[in-house]
N, C-alpha and C. Protein backbone atom coordinates (compact mmCIF):
# COMPACT_ATOMS: atom_id res chain seq x y z
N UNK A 1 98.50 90.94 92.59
CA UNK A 1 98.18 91.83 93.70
C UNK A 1 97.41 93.03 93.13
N UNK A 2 96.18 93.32 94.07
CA UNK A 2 95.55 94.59 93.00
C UNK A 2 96.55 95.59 93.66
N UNK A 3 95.37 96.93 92.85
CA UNK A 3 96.42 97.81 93.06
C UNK A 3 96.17 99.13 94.61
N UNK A 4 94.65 98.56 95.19
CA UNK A 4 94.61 98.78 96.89
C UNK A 4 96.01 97.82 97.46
N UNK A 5 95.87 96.46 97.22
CA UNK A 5 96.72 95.96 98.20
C UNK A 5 98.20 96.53 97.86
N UNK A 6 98.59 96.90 96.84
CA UNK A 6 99.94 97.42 96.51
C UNK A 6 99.56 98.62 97.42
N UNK A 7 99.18 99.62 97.33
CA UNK A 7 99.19 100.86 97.97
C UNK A 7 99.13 100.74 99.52
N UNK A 8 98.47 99.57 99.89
CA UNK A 8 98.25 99.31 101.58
C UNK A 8 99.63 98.76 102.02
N UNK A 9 100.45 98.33 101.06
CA UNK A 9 102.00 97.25 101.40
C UNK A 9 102.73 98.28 100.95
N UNK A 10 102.57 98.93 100.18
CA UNK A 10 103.91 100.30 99.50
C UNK A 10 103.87 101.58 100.98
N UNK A 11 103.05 101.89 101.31
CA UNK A 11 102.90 103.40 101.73
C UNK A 11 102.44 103.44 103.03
N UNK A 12 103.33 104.06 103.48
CA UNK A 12 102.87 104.78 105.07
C UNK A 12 101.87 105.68 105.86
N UNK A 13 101.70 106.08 104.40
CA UNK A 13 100.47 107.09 104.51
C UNK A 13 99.64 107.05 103.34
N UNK A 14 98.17 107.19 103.06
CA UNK A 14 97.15 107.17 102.70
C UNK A 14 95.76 108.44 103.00
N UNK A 15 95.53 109.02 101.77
CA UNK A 15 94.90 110.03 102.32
C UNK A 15 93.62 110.64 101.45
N UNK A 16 92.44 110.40 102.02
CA UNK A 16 91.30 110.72 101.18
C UNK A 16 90.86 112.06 100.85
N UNK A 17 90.81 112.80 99.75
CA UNK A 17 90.60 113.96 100.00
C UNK A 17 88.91 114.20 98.37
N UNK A 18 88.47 115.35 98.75
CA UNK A 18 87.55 115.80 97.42
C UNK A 18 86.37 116.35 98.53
N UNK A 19 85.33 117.02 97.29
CA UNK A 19 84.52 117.71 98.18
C UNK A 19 83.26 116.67 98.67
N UNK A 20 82.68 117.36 99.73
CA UNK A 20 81.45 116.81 100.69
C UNK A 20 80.52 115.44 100.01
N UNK A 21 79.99 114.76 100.51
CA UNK A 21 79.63 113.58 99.71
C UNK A 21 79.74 113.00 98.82
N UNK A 22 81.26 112.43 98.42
CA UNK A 22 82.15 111.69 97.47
C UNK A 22 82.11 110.08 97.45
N UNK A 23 82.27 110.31 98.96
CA UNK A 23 82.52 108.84 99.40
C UNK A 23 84.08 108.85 100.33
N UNK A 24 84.96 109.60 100.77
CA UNK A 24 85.63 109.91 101.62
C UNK A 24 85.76 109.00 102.54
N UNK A 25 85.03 109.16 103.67
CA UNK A 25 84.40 108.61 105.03
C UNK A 25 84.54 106.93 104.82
N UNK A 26 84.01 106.43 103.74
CA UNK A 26 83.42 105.31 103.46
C UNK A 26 84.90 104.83 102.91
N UNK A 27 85.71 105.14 101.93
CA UNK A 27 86.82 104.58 101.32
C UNK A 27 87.79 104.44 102.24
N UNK A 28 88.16 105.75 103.15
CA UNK A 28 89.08 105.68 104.07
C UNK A 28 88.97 104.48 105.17
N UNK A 29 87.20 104.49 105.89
CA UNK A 29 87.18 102.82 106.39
C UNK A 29 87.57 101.84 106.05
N UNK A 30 87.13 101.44 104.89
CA UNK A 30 87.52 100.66 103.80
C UNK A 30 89.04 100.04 103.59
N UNK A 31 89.55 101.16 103.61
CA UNK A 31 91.43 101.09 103.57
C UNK A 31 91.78 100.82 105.02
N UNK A 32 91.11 101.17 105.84
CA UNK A 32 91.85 100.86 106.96
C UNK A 32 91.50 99.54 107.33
N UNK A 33 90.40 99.11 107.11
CA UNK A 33 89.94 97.67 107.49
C UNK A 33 90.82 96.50 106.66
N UNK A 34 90.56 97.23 105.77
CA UNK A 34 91.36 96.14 104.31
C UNK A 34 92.69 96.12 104.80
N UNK A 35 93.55 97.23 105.45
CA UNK A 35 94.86 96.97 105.90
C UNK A 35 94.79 96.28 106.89
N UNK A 36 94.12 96.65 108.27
CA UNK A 36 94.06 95.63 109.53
C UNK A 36 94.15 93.97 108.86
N UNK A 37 93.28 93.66 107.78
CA UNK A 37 93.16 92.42 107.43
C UNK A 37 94.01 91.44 107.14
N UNK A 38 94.94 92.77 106.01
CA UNK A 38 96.32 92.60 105.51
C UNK A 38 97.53 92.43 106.81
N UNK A 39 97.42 92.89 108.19
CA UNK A 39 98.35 92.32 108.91
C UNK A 39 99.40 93.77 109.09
N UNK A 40 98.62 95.16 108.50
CA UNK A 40 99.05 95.99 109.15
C UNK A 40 98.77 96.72 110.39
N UNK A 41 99.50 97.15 111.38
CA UNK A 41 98.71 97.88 112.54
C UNK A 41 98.70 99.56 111.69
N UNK A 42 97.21 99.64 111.44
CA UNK A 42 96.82 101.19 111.02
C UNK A 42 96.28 101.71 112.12
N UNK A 43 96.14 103.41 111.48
CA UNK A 43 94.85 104.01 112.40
C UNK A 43 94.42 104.75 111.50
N UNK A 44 93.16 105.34 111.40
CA UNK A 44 92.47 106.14 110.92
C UNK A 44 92.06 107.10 111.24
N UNK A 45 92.19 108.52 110.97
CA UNK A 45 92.00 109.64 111.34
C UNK A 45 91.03 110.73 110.45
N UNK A 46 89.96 110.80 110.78
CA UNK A 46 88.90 111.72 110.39
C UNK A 46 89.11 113.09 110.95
N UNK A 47 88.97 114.12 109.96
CA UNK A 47 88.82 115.77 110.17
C UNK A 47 87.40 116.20 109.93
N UNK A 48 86.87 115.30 109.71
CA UNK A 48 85.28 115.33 108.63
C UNK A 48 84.52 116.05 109.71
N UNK A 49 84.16 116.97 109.52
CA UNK A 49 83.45 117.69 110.48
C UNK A 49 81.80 117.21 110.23
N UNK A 50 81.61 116.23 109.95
CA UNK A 50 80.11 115.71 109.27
C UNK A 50 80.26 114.53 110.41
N UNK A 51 81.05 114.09 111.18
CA UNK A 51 81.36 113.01 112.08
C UNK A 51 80.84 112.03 111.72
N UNK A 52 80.80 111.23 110.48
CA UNK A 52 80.61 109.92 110.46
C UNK A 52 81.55 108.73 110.24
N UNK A 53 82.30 109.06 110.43
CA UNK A 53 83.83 108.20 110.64
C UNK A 53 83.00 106.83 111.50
N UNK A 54 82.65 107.12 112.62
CA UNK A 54 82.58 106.17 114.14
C UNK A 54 81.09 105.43 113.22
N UNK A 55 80.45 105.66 113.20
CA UNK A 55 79.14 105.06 111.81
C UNK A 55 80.00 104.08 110.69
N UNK A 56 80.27 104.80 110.03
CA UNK A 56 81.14 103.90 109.53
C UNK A 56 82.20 102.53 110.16
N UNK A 57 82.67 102.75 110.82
CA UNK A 57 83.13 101.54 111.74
C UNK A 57 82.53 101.03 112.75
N UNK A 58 81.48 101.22 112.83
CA UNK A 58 80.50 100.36 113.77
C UNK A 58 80.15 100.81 115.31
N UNK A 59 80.53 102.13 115.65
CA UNK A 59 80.78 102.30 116.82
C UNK A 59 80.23 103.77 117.14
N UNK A 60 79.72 103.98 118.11
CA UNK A 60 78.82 105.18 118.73
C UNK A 60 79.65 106.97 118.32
N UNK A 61 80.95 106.99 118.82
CA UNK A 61 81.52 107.86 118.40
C UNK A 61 83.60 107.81 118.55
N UNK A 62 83.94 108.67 118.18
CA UNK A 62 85.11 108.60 118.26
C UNK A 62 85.86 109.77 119.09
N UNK A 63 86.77 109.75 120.05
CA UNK A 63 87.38 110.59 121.03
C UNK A 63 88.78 110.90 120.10
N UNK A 64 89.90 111.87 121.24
CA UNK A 64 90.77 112.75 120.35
C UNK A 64 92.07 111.29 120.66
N UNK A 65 91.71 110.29 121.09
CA UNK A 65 93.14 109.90 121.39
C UNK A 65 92.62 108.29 120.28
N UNK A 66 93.42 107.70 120.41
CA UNK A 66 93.27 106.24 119.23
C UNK A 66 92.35 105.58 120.23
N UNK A 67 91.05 104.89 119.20
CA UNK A 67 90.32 103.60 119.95
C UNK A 67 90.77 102.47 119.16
N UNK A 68 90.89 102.00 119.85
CA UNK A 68 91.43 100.17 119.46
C UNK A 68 90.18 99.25 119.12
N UNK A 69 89.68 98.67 117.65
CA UNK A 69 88.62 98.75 117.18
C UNK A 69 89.17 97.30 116.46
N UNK A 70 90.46 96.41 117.47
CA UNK A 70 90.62 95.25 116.36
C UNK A 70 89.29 94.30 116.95
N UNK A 71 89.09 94.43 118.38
CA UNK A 71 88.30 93.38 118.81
C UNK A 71 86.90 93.38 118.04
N UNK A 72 86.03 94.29 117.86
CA UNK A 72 85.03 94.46 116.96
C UNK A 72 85.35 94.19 115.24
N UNK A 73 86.29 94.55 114.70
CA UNK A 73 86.72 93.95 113.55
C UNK A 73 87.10 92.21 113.43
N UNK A 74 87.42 91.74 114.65
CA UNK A 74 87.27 90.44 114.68
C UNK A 74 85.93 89.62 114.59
N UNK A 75 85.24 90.24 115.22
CA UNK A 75 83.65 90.23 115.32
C UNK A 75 82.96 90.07 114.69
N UNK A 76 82.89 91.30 113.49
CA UNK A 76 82.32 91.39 112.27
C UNK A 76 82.78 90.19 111.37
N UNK A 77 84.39 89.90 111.12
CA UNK A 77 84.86 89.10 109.97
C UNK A 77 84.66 87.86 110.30
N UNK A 78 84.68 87.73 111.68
CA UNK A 78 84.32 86.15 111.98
C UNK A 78 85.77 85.22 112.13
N UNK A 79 86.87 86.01 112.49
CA UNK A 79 88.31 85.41 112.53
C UNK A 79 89.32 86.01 113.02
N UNK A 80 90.43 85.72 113.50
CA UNK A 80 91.42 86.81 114.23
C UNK A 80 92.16 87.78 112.97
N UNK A 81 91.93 88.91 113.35
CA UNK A 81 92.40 89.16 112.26
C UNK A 81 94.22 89.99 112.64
N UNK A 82 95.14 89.50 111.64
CA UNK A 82 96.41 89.79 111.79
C UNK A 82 96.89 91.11 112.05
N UNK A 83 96.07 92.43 111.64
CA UNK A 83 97.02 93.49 112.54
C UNK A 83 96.05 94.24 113.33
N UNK A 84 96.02 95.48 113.11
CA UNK A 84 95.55 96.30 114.47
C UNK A 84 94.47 97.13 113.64
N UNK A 85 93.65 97.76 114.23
CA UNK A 85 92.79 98.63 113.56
C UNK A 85 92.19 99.74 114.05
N UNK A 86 93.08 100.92 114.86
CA UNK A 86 92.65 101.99 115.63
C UNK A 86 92.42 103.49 114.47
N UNK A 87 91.34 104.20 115.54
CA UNK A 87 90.61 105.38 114.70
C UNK A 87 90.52 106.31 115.95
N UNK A 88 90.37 107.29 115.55
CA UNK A 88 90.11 108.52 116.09
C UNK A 88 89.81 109.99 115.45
N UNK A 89 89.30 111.11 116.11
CA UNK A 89 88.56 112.49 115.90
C UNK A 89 89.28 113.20 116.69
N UNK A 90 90.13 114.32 116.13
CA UNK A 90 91.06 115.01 116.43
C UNK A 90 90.32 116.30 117.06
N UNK A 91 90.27 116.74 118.22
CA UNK A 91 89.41 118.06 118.47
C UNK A 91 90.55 118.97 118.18
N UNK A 92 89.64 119.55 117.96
CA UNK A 92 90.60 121.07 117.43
C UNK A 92 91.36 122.00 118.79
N UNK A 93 90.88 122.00 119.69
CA UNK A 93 91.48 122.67 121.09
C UNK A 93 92.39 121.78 121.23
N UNK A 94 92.63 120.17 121.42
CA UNK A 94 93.63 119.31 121.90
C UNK A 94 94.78 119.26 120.81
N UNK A 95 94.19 119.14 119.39
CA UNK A 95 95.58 119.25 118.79
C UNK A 95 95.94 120.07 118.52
N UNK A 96 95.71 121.79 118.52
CA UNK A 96 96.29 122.97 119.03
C UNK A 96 97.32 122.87 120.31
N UNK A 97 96.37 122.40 120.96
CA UNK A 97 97.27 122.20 122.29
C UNK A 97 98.70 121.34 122.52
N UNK A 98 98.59 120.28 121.73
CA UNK A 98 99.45 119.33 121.26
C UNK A 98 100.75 120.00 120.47
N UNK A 99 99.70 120.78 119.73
CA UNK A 99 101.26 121.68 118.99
C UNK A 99 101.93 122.88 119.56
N UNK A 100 101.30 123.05 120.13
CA UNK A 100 102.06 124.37 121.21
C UNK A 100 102.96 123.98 121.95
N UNK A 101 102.76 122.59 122.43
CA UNK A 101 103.37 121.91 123.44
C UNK A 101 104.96 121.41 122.86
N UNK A 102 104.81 120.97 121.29
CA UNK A 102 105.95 120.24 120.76
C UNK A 102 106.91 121.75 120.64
N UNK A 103 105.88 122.81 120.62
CA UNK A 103 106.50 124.29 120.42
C UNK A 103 107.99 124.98 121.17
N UNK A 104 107.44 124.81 122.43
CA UNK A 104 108.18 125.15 123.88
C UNK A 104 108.45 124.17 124.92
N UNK A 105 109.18 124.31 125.63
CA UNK A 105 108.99 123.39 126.96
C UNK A 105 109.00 124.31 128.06
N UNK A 106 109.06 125.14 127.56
CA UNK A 106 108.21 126.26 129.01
C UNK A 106 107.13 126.16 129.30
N UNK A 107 106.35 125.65 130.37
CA UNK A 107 105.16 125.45 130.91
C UNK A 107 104.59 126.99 130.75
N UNK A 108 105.33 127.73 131.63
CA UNK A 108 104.93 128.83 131.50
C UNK A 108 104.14 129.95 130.43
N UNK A 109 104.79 129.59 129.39
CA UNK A 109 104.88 130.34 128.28
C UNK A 109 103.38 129.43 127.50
N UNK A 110 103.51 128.14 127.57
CA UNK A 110 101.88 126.91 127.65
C UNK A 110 101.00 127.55 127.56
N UNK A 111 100.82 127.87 129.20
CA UNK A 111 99.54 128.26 130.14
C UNK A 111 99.30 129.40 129.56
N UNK A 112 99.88 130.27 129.30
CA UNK A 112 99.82 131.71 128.95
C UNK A 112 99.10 131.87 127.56
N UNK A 113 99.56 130.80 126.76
CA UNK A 113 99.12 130.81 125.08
C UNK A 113 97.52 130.15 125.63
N UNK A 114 97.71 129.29 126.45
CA UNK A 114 96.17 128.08 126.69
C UNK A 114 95.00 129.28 127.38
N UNK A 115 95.38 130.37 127.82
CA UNK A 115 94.36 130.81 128.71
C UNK A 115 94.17 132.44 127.21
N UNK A 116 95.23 132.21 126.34
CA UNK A 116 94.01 133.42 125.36
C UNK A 116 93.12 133.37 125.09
N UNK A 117 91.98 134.11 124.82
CA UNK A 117 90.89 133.74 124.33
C UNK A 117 90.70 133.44 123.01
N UNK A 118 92.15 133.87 121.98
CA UNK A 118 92.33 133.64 120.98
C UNK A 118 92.60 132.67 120.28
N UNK A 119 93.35 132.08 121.04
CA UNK A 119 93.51 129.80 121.06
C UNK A 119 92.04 129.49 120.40
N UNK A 120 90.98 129.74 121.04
CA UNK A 120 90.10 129.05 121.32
C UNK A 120 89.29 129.38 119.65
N UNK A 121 89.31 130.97 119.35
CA UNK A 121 88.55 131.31 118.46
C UNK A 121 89.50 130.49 117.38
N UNK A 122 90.53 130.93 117.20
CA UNK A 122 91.13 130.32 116.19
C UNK A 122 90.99 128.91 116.07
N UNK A 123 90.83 128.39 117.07
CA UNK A 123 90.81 126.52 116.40
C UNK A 123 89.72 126.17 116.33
N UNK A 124 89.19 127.17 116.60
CA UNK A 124 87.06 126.94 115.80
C UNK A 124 86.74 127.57 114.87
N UNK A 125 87.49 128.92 114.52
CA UNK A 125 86.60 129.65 113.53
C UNK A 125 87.56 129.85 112.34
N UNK A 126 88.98 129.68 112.75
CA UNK A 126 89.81 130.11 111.50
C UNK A 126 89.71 129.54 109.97
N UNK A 127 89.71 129.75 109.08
CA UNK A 127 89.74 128.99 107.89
C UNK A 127 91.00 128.62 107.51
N UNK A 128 91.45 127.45 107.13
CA UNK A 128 92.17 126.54 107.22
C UNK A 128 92.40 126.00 107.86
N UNK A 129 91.76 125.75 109.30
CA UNK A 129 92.73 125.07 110.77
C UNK A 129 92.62 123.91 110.35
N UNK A 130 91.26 123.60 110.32
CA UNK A 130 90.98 121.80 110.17
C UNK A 130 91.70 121.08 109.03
N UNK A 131 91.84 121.98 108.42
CA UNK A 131 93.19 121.43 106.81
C UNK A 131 94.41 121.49 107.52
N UNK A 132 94.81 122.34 108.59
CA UNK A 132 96.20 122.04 109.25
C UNK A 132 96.57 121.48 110.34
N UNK A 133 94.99 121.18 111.05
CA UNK A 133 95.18 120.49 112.07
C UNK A 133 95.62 118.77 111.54
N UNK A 134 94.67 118.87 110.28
CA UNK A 134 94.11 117.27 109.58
C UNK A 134 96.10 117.04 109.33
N UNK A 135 97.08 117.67 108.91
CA UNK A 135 98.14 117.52 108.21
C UNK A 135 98.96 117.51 109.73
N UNK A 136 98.59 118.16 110.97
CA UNK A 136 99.75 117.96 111.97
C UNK A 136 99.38 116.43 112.76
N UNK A 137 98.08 116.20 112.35
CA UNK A 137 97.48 114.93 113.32
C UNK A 137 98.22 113.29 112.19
N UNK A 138 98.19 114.12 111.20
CA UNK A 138 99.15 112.89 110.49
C UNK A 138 100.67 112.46 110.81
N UNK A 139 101.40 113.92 110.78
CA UNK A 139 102.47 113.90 111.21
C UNK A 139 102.60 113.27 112.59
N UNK A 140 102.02 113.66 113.40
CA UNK A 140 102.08 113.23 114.69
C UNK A 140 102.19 111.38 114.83
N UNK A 141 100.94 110.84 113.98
CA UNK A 141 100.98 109.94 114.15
C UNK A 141 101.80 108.95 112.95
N UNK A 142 102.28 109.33 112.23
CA UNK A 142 102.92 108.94 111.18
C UNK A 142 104.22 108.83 112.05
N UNK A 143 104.77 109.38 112.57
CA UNK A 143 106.04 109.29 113.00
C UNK A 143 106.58 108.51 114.37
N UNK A 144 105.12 107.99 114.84
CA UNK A 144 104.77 106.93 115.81
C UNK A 144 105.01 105.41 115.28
N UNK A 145 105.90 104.76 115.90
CA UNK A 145 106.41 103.33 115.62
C UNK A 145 105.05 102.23 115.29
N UNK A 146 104.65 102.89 116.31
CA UNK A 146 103.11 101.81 116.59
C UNK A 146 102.24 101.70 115.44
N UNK A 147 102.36 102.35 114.42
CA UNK A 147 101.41 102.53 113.00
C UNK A 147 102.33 101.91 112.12
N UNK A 148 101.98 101.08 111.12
CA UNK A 148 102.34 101.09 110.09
C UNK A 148 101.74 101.96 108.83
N UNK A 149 100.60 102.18 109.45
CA UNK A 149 99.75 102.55 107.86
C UNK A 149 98.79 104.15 108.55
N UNK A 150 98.96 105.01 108.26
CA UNK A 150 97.81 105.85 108.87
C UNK A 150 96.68 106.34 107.17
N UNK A 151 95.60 106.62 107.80
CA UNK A 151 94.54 106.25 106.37
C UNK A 151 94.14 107.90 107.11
N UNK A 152 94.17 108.96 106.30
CA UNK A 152 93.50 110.56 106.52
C UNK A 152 92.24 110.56 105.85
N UNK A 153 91.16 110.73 106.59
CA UNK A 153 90.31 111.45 106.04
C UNK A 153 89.88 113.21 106.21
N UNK A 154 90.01 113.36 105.46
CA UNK A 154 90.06 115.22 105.22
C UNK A 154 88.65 115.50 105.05
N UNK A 155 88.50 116.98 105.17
CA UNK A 155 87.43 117.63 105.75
C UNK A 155 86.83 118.50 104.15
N UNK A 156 85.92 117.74 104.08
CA UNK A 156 85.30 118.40 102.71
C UNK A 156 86.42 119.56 101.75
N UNK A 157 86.68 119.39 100.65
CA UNK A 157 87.87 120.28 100.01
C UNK A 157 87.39 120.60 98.69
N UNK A 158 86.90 121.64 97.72
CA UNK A 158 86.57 121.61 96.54
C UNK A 158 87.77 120.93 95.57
N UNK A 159 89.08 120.87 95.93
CA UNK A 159 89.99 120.23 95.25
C UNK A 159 91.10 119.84 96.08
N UNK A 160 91.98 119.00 95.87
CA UNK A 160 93.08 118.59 97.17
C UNK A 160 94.15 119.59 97.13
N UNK A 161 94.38 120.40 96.02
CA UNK A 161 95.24 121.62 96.27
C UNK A 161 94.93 122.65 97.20
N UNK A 162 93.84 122.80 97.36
CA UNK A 162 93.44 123.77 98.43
C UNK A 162 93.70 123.08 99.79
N UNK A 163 93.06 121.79 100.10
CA UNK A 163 93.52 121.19 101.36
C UNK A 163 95.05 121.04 101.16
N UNK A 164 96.07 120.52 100.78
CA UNK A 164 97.79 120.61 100.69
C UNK A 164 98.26 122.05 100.93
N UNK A 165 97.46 122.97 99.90
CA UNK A 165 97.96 124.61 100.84
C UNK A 165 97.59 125.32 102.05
N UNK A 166 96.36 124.46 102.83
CA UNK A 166 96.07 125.05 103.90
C UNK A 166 96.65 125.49 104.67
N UNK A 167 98.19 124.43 105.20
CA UNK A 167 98.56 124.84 105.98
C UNK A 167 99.87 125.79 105.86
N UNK A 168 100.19 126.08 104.98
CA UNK A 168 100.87 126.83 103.95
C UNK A 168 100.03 128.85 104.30
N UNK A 169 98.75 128.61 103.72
CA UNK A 169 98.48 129.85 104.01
C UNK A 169 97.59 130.20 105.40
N UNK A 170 97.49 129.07 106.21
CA UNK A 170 97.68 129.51 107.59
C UNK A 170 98.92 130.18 108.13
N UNK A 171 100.00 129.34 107.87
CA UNK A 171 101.27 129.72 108.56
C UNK A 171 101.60 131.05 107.90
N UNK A 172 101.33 131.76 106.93
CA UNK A 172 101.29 133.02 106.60
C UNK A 172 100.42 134.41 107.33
């Protein structure tokens, strides 16, 4: 067994990280396809603010919720293939929103955070969001039955310590 397929059968999570034109985008497809093949149901999740995730898998673009991408992977390989193969692009307003929500169950208290104008700047302009959004969109879906395998692609990082502390010195 090499040592992709050990890592695609060992681990729940999978996660590409290094700076801007590495090959990121391209490996993380890669792993996720190679798992669908393998008979896991993955998904793949891009932070890549360069949006070529949906290029890479064959398809026009990618929305904030999972696209189901086994039927076109059948397509391409020429055979049914044994597990699942969904991807998606996390917007930064929805999975803000997402986490506010797991926050409270006061509607009230929601609407009130959703209508600052500060929500908005912060999940566009802050530095680190997309390093903490990229780490809550894992969690989220990592802890979903329906995945076996989630494959991260992260958002350009001069080293992966800086993306792992992002959300560390956000929450500060």
């Amino acid at each position: 067994m090499s040592s992709v397929s050990e890592s695609i059968a060992n681990r729940r999570v999978l996660i590409t990280c290094g700076t801007g034109g590495v090959g990121k985008t391209t490996v993380s497809a890669s792993l996720a396809v190679r798992a669908a093949l393998e008979g896991k149901r993955v998904i793949v999740i891009t932070i890549d603010p360069a949006k070529r995730r949906a290029t890479s898998l064959g398809i026009d673009r990618l929305g904030h919720e999972p696209t189901d991408l086994t039927d076109s992977l059948e397509k391409a390989a020429g055979r049914p293939v044994p597990g699942r193969l969904s991807a998606l692009m996390p917007k930064s307003r929805e999975s803000f929103e997402r986490l506010i929500r797991s926050l409270t169950t006061k509607e009230e208290a929601v609407q009130r955070i959703f209508r600052n104008p500060i929500l908005d700047t912060f999940s566009r302009d802050f530095s680190g969001a997309n390093e903490y959004l990229a780490l809550c969109e894992l969690v989220h879906f990592h802890d979903r039955s329906e995945f076996d395998l989630v494959v991260l692609d992260t958002p350009p990082s001069r080293n992966t310590l800086s993306f792992l502390e992002a959300p560390r010195l956000l929450s500060r």
